[in-house]
N, C-alpha and C. Protein backbone atom coordinates (compact mmCIF):
# COMPACT_ATOMS: atom_id res chain seq x y z
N UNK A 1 -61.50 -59.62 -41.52
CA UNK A 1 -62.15 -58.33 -41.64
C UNK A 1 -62.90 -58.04 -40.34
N UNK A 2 -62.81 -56.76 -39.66
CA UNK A 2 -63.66 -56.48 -38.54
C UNK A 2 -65.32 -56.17 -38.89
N UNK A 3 -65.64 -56.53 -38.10
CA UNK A 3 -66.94 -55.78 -37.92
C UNK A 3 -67.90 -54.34 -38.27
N UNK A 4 -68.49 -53.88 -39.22
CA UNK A 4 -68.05 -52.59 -38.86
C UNK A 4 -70.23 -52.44 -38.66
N UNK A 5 -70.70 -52.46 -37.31
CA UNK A 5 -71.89 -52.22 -38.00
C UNK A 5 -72.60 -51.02 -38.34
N UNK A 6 -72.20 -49.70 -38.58
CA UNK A 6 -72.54 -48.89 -39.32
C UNK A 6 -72.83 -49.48 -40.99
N UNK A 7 -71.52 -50.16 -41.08
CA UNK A 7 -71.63 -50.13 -42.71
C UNK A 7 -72.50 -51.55 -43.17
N UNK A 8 -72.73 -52.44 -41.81
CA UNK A 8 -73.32 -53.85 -41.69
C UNK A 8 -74.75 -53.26 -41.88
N UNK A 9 -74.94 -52.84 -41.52
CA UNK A 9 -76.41 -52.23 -41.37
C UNK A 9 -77.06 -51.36 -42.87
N UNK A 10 -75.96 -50.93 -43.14
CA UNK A 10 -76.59 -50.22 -44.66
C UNK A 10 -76.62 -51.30 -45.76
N UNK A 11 -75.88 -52.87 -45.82
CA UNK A 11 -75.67 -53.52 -46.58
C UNK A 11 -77.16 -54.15 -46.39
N UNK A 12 -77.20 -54.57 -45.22
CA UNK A 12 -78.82 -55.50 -44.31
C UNK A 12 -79.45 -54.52 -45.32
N UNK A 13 -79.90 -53.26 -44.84
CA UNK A 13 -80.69 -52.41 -45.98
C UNK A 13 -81.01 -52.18 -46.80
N UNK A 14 -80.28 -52.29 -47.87
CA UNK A 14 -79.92 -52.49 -48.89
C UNK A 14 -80.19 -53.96 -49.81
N UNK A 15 -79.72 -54.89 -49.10
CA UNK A 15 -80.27 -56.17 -49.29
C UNK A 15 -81.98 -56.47 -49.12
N UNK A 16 -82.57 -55.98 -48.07
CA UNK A 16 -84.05 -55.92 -48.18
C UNK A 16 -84.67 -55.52 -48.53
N UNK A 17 -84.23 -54.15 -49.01
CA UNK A 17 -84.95 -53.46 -50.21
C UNK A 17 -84.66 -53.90 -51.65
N UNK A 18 -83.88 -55.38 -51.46
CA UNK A 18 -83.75 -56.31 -52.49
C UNK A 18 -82.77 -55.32 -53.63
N UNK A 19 -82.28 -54.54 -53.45
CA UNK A 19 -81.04 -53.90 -54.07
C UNK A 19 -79.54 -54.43 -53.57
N UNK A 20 -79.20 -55.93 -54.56
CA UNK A 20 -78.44 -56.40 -53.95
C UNK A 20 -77.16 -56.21 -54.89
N UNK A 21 -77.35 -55.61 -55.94
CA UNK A 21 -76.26 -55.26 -56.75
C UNK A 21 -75.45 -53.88 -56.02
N UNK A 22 -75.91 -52.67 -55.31
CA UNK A 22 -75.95 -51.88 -54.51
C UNK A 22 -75.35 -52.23 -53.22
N UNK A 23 -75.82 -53.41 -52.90
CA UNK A 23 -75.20 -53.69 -51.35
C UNK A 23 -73.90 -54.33 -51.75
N UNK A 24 -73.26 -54.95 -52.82
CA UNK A 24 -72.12 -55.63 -53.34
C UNK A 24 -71.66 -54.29 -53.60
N UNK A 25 -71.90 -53.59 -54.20
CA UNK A 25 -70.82 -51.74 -54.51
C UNK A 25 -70.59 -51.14 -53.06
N UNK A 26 -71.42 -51.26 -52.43
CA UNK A 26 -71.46 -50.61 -51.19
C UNK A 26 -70.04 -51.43 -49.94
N UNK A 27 -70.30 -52.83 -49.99
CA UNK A 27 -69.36 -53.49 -49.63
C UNK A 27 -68.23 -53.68 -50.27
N UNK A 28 -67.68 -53.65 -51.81
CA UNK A 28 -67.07 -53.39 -52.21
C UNK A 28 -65.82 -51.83 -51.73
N UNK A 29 -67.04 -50.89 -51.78
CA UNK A 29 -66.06 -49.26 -51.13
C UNK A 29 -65.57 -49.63 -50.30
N UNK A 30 -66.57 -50.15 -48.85
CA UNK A 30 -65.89 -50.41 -47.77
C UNK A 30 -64.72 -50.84 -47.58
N UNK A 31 -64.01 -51.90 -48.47
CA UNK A 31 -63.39 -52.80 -48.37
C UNK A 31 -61.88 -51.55 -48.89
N UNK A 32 -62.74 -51.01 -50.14
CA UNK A 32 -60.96 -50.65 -50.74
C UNK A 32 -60.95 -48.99 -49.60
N UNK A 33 -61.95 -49.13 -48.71
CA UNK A 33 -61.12 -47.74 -47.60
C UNK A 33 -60.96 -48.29 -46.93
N UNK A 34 -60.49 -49.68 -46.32
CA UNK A 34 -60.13 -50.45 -45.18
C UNK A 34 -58.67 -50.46 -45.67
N UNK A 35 -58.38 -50.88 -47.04
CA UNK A 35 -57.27 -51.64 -46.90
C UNK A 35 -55.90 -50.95 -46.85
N UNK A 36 -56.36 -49.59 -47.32
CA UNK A 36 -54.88 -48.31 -47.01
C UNK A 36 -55.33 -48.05 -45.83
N UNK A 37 -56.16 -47.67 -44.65
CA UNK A 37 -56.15 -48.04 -43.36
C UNK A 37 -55.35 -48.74 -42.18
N UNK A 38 -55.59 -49.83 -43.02
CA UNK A 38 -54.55 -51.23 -42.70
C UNK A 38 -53.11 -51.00 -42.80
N UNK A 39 -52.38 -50.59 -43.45
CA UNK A 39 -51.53 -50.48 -44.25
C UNK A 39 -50.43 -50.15 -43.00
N UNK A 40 -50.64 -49.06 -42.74
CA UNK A 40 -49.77 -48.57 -41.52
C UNK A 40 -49.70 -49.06 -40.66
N UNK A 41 -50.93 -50.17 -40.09
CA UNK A 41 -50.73 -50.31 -38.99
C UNK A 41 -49.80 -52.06 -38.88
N UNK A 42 -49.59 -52.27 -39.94
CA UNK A 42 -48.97 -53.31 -40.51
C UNK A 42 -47.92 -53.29 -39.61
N UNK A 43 -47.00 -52.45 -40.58
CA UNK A 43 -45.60 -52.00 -40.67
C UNK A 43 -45.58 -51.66 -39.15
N UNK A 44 -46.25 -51.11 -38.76
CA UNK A 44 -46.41 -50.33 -36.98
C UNK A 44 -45.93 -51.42 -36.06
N UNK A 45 -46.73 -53.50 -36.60
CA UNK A 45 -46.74 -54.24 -35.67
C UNK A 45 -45.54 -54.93 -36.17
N UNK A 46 -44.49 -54.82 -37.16
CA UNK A 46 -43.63 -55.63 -37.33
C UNK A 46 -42.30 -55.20 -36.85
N UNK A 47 -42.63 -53.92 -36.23
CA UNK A 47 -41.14 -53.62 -35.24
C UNK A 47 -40.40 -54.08 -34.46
């Protein structure tokens, strides 16, 4: 998984304001708009 710190930074946030059920949903989204992202660029590198 890359880096992303926009979304690194809202989780940190989130976590210190001890809302850590929130920072798991939050990382959760991230994850399922990464992975159709991904998708294309798959197929792109197996030419």
């Amino acid at each position: 998984m890359r880096h992303d710190p926009a979304s690194g930074s809202i989780v940190i946030k989130l976590r210190s304001l001890k809302m850590c059920g929130m920072a798991q949903a939050v990382t959760d989204l991230i994850e399922q708009v990464r992975q159709p992202l991904r998708a294309p660029f798959r197929s792109c590198r197996s030419d």
